[in-house]
Protein backbone atom coordinates (compact mmCIF):
# COMPACT_ATOMS: atom_id res chain seq x y z
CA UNK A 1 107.06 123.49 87.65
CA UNK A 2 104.47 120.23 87.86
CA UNK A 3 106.94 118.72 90.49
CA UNK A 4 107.41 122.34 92.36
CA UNK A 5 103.42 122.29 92.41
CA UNK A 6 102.98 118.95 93.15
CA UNK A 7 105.58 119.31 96.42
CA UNK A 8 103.91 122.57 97.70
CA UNK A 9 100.36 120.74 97.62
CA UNK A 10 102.03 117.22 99.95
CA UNK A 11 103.52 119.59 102.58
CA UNK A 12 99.97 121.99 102.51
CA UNK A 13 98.22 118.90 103.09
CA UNK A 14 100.83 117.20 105.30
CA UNK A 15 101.00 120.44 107.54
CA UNK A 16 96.84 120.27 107.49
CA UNK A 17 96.88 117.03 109.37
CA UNK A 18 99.72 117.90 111.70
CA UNK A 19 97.07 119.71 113.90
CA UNK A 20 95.67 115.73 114.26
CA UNK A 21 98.94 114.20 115.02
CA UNK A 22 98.58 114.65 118.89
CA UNK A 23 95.53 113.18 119.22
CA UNK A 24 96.80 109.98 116.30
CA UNK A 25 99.57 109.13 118.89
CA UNK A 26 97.65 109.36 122.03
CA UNK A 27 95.30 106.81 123.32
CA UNK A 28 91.16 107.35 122.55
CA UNK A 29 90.32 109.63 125.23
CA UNK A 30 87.34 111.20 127.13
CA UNK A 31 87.05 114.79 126.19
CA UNK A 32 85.04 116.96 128.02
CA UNK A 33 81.58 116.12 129.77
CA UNK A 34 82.56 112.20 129.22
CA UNK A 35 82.52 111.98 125.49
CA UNK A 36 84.30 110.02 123.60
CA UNK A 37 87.46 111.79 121.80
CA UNK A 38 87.78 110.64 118.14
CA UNK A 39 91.32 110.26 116.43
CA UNK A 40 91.50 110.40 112.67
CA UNK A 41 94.27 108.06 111.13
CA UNK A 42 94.72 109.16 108.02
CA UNK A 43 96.29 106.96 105.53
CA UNK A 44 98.07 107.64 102.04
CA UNK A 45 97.10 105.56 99.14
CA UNK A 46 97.76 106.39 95.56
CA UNK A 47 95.60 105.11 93.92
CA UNK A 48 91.46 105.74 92.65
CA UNK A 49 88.40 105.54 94.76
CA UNK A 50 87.57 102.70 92.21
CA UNK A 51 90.97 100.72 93.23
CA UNK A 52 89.82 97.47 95.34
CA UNK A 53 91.90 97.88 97.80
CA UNK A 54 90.62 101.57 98.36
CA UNK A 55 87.36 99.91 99.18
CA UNK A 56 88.59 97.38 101.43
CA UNK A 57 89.87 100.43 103.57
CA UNK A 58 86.51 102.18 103.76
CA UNK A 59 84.97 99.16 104.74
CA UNK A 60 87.89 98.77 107.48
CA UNK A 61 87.34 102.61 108.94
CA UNK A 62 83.23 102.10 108.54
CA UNK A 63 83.71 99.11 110.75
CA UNK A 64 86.82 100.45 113.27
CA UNK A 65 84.69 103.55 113.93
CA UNK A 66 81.94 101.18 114.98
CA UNK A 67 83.37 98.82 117.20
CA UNK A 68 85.36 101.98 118.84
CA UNK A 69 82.36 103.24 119.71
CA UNK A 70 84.01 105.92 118.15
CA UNK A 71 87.44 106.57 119.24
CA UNK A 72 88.93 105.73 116.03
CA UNK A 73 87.77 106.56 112.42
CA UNK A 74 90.11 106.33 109.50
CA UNK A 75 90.43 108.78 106.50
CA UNK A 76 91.92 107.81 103.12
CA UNK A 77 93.80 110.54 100.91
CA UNK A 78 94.01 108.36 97.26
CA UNK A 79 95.06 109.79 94.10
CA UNK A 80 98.80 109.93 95.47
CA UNK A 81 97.39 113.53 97.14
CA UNK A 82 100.32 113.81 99.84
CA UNK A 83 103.09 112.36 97.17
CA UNK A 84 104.38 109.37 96.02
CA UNK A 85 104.63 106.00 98.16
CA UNK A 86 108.69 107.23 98.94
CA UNK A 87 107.31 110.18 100.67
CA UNK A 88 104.40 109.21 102.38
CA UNK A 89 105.96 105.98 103.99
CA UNK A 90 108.56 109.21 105.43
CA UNK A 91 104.94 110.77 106.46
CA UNK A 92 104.28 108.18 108.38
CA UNK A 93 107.99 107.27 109.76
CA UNK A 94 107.80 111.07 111.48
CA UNK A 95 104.09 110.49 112.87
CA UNK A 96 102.82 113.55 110.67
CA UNK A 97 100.21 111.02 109.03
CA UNK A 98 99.44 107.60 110.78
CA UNK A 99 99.43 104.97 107.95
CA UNK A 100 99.99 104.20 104.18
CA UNK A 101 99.36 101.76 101.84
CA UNK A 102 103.58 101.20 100.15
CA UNK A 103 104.30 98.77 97.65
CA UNK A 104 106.97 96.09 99.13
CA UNK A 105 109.81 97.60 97.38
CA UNK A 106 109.69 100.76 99.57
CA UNK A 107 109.86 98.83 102.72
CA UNK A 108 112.47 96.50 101.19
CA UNK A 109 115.24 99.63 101.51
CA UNK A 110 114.36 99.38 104.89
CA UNK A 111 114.99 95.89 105.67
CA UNK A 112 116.17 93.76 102.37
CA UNK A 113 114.98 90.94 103.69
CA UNK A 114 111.10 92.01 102.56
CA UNK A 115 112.48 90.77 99.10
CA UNK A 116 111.99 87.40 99.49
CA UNK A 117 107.96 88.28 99.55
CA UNK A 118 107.97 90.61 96.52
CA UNK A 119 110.02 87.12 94.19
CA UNK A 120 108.75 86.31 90.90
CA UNK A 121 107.09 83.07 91.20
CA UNK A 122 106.97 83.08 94.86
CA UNK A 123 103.37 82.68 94.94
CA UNK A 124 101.80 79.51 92.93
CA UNK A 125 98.18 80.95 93.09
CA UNK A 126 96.39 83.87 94.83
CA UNK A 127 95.03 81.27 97.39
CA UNK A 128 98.36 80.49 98.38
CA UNK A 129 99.45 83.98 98.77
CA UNK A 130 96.19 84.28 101.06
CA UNK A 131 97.49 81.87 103.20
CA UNK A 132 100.86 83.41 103.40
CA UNK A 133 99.38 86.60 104.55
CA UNK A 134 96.82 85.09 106.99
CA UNK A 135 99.24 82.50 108.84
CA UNK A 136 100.77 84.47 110.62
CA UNK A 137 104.32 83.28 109.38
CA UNK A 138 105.56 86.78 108.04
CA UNK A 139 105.08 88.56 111.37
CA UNK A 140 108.24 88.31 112.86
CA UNK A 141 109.30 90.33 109.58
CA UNK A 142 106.77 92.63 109.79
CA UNK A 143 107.26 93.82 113.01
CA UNK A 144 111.02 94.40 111.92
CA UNK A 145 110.73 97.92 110.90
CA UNK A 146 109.90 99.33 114.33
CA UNK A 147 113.35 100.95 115.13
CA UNK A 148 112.31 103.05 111.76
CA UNK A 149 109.24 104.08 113.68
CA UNK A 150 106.73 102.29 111.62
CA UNK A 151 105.75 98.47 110.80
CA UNK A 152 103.01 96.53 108.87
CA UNK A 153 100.13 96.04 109.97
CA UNK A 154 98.77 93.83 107.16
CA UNK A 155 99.22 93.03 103.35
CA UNK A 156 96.66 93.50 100.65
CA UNK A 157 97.00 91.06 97.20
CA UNK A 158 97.80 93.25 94.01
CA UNK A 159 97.16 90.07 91.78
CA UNK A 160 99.58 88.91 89.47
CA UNK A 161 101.65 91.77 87.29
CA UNK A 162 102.15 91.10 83.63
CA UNK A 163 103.67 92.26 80.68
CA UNK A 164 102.10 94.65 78.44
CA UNK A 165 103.31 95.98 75.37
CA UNK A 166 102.73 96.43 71.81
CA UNK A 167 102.90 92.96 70.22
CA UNK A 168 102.20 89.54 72.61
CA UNK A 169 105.24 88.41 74.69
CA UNK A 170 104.80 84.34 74.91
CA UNK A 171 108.79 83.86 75.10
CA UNK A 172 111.20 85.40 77.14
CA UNK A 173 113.15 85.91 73.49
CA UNK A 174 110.13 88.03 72.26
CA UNK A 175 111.57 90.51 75.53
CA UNK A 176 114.53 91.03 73.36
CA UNK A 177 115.61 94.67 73.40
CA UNK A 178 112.27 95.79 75.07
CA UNK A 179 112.66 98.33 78.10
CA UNK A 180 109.61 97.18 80.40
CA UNK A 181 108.72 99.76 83.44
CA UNK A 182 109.54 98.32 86.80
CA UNK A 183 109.11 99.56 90.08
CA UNK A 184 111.79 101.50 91.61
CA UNK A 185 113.83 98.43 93.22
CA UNK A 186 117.18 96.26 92.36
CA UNK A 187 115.74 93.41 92.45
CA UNK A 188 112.75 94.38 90.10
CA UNK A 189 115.21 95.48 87.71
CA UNK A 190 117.26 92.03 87.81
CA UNK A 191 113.66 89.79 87.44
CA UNK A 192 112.80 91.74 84.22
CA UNK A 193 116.16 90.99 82.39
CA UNK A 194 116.59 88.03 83.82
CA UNK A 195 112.57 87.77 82.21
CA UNK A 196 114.47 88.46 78.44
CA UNK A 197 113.64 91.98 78.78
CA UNK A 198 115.39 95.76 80.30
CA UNK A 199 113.73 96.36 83.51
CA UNK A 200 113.52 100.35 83.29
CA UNK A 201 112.71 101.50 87.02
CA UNK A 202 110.10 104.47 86.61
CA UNK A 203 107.13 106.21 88.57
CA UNK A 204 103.83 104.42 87.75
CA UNK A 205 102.38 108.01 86.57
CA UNK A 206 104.94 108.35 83.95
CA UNK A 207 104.46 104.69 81.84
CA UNK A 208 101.87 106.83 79.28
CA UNK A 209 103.75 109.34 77.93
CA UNK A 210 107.35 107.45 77.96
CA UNK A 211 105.54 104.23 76.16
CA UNK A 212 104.16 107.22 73.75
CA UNK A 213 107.76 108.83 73.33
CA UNK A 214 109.40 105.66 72.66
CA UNK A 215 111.46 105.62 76.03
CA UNK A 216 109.90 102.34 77.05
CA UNK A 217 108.16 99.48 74.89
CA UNK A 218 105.80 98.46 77.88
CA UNK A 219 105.21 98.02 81.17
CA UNK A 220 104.02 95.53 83.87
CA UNK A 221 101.08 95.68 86.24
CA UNK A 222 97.87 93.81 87.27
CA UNK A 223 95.14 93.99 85.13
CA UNK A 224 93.26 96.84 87.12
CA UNK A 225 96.02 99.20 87.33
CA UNK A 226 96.37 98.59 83.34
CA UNK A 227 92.80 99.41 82.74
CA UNK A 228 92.47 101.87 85.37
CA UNK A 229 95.46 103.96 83.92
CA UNK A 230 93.98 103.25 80.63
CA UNK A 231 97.37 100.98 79.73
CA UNK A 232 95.71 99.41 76.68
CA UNK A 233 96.05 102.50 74.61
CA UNK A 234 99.73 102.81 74.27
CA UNK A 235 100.26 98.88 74.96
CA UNK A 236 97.59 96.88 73.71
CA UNK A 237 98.79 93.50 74.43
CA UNK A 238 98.15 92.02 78.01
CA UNK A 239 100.75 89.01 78.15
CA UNK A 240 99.58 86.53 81.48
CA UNK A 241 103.54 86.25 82.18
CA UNK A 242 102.42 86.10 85.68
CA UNK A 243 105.93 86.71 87.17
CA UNK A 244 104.59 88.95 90.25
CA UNK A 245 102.54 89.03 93.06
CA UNK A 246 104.19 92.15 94.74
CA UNK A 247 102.35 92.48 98.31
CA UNK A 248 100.96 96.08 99.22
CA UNK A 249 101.73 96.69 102.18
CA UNK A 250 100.03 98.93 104.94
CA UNK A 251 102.17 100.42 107.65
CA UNK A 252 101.17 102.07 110.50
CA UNK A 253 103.15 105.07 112.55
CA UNK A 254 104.60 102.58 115.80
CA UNK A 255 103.74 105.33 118.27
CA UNK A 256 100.18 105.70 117.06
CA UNK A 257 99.74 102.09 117.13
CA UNK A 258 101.13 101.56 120.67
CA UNK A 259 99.00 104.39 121.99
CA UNK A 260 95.55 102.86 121.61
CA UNK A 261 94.56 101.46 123.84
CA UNK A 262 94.43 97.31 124.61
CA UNK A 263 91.14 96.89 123.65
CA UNK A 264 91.35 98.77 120.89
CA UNK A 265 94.75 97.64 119.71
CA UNK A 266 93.07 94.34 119.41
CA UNK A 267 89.87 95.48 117.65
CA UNK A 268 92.02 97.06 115.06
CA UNK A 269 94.50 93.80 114.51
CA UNK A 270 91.07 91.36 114.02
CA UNK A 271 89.26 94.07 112.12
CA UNK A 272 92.76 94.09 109.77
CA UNK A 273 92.85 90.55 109.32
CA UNK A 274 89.52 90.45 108.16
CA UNK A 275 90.55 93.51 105.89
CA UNK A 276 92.92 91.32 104.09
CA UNK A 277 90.72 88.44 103.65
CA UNK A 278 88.00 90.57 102.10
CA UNK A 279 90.30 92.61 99.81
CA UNK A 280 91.45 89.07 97.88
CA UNK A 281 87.69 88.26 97.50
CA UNK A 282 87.13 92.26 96.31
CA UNK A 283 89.93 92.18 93.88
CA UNK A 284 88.70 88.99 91.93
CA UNK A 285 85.65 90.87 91.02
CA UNK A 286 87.31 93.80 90.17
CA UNK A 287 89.48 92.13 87.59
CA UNK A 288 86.92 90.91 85.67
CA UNK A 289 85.36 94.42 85.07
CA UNK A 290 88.86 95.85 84.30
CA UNK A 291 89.39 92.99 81.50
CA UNK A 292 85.86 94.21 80.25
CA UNK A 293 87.05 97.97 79.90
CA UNK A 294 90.51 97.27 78.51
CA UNK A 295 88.75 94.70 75.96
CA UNK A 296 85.97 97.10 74.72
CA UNK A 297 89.12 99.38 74.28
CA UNK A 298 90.93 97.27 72.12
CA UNK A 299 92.91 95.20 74.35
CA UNK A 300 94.05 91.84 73.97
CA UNK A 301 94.70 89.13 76.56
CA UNK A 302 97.15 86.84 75.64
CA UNK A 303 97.89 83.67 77.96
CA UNK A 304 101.63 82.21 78.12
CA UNK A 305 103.27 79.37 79.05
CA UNK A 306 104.86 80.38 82.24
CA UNK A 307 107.64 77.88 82.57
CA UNK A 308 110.71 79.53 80.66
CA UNK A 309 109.81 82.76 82.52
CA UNK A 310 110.13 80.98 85.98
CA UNK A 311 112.95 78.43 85.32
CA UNK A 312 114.69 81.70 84.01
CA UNK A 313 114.40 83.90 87.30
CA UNK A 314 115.55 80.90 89.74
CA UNK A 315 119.42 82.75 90.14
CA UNK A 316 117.44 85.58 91.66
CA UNK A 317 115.41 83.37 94.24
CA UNK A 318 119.32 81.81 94.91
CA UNK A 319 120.72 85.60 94.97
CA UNK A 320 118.12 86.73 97.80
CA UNK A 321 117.64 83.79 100.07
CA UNK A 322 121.54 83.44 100.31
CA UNK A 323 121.93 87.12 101.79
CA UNK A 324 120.99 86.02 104.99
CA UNK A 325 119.40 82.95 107.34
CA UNK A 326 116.30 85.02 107.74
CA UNK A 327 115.57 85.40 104.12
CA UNK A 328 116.44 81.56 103.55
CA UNK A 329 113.77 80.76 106.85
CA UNK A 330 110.75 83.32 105.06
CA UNK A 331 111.25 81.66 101.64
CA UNK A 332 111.28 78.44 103.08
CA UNK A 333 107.95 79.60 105.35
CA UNK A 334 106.22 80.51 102.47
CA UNK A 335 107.03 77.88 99.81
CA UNK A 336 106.02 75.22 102.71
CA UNK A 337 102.69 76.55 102.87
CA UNK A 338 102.34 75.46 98.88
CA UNK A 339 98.96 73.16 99.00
């Protein structure tokens, strides 16, 4: 009955913004008497108003409103209110909503070649994954989804995921046995038992109660979804296994996109950049007022030695960037830009 209700209130709200979608895939217009004609993009993002990256995006429609003089404003539906990242990245495919913020996994079934930027270990620092997503070296890839009608228009940091569970996990032997929640992707599921562990694909929203019924021992996430989600109750041990630094991705309807206009195409591409910059710098402070929250509450950070966790996961790094030349040339982009 929850998932009947749940479907009913996506398409209510999805049909609610259909009435926009003629003026999201037209160019900024003059309306009548010489005004300006404003077009909403509304973008899906599931999670809080407190998430960081929720406030990077009101900070990005504040100032694209602004230097549009107008034509543009954007309007963010959080709390997963038109469904789960599956369904709204098929919102925006069909041009009934114009963006979405979709963890890499989803875009990965369109193109498996996004892998290679959602590896464990990838990353050696949240400065280098900066400079991955401000060099410019993944947009050849990102602009590969545009036969699906959609591609990304930027990547936001989600920090490093870790293990969380009931006891600490410092050794990939203390994973023994222990069904982890993953996200719902092949390769996540391969990195956690490759990790020691049974990678357990599962909706984010459903961790709690299957932690509390014994279907899984933990789960993995950044330390802001954990406290957000209130993690620590059912799993109060925060292991700094450090495997992941999944990109979220924002994708944007191609049609929408390609009808702004040339000025305004460009003033949204610079004001995104900047987006992406300021969301890193965002998300370091909110980390250390999550840790705060989940430590009043009981929680317990526990730092690891990383190594046997990464030397461990190097047959799936082999595994991906052997599918193809492209995936071998975006690895190799990314691990060149190590400082």
């Amino acid at each position: 009955m929850k998932k009947i209700v749940s479907i009913m209130m996506a398409v209510t709200m999805a049909l609610g913004v259909m009435a926009g979608c003629g003026a999201d895939k037209g160019a900024a217009e003059e309306g009548n008497g010489g005004a300006v004609k404003e077009t909403v993009l509304k973008i899906a993002f599931n999670q809080s108003e407190n998430h960081p990256q929720y406030k990077a995006l009101a900070a990005f429609g504040e100032k694209l409103k602004e230097e549009t003089a107008g034509a543009y404003s954007l309007e963010i539906a959080p709390n997963a209110l038109l469904g789960d990242q599956r369904a709204t990245a098929e919102l925006v495919q069909s041009g009934t909503i114009a963006m979405a913020v979709v963890g890499n996994p989803i875009v990965e079934n369109f193109n498996k070649e996004f892998a290679v930027i959602g590896l464990p270990y990838i990353y050696d620092s949240l400065d280098h994954q900066k400079e991955v997503f401000t060099s410019g070296v993944l947009d050849e890839l990102f602009a590969s989804t545009e036969a699906n009608g959609f591609f990304v228009a930027g990547s936001f940091t989600a920090g490093s995921r870790n293990v969380y569970t009931d006891k600490p996990i410092e050794t990939p032997e203390d994973l023994a046995g222990y069904k982890v929640r993953v996200m719902e992707s092949d390769t996540m599921v391969k990195m956690l038992d490759l990790m020691g562990g049974v990678g357990t694909p599962m909706g984010q929203g459903e961790v709690y109660t299957a932690v509390q019924q014994g279907v899984l021992e933990g789960g993995e996430n950044n330390e802001v979804t954990y406290a957000d989600l209130k993690h620590y109750e059912i799993a109060p041990y925060f292991s700094y296994t450090q495997h992941l630094m999944v990109p979220d991705l924002i994708i944007i309807n191609d049609d929408i996109y390609n009808g702004m206009t040339a000025e305004n195409k460009e003033i949204f591409d610079n004001l995104m950049n900047e987006t992406i910059i300021n969301e890193f710098e965002v998300w370091n402070e909110s980390v250390e007022a999550a840790k705060a929250i989940a430590v009043e509450n009981g929680a317990t950070f526990v730092d690891v030695n990383i190594k046997p966790f990464q030397e461990n996961v190097k047959p799936l790094h082999d595994e991906v960037t052997a599918a193809s030349e492209g995936a071998k040339a975006i690895y190799e982009a990314i691990r060149g830009l190590v400082k």
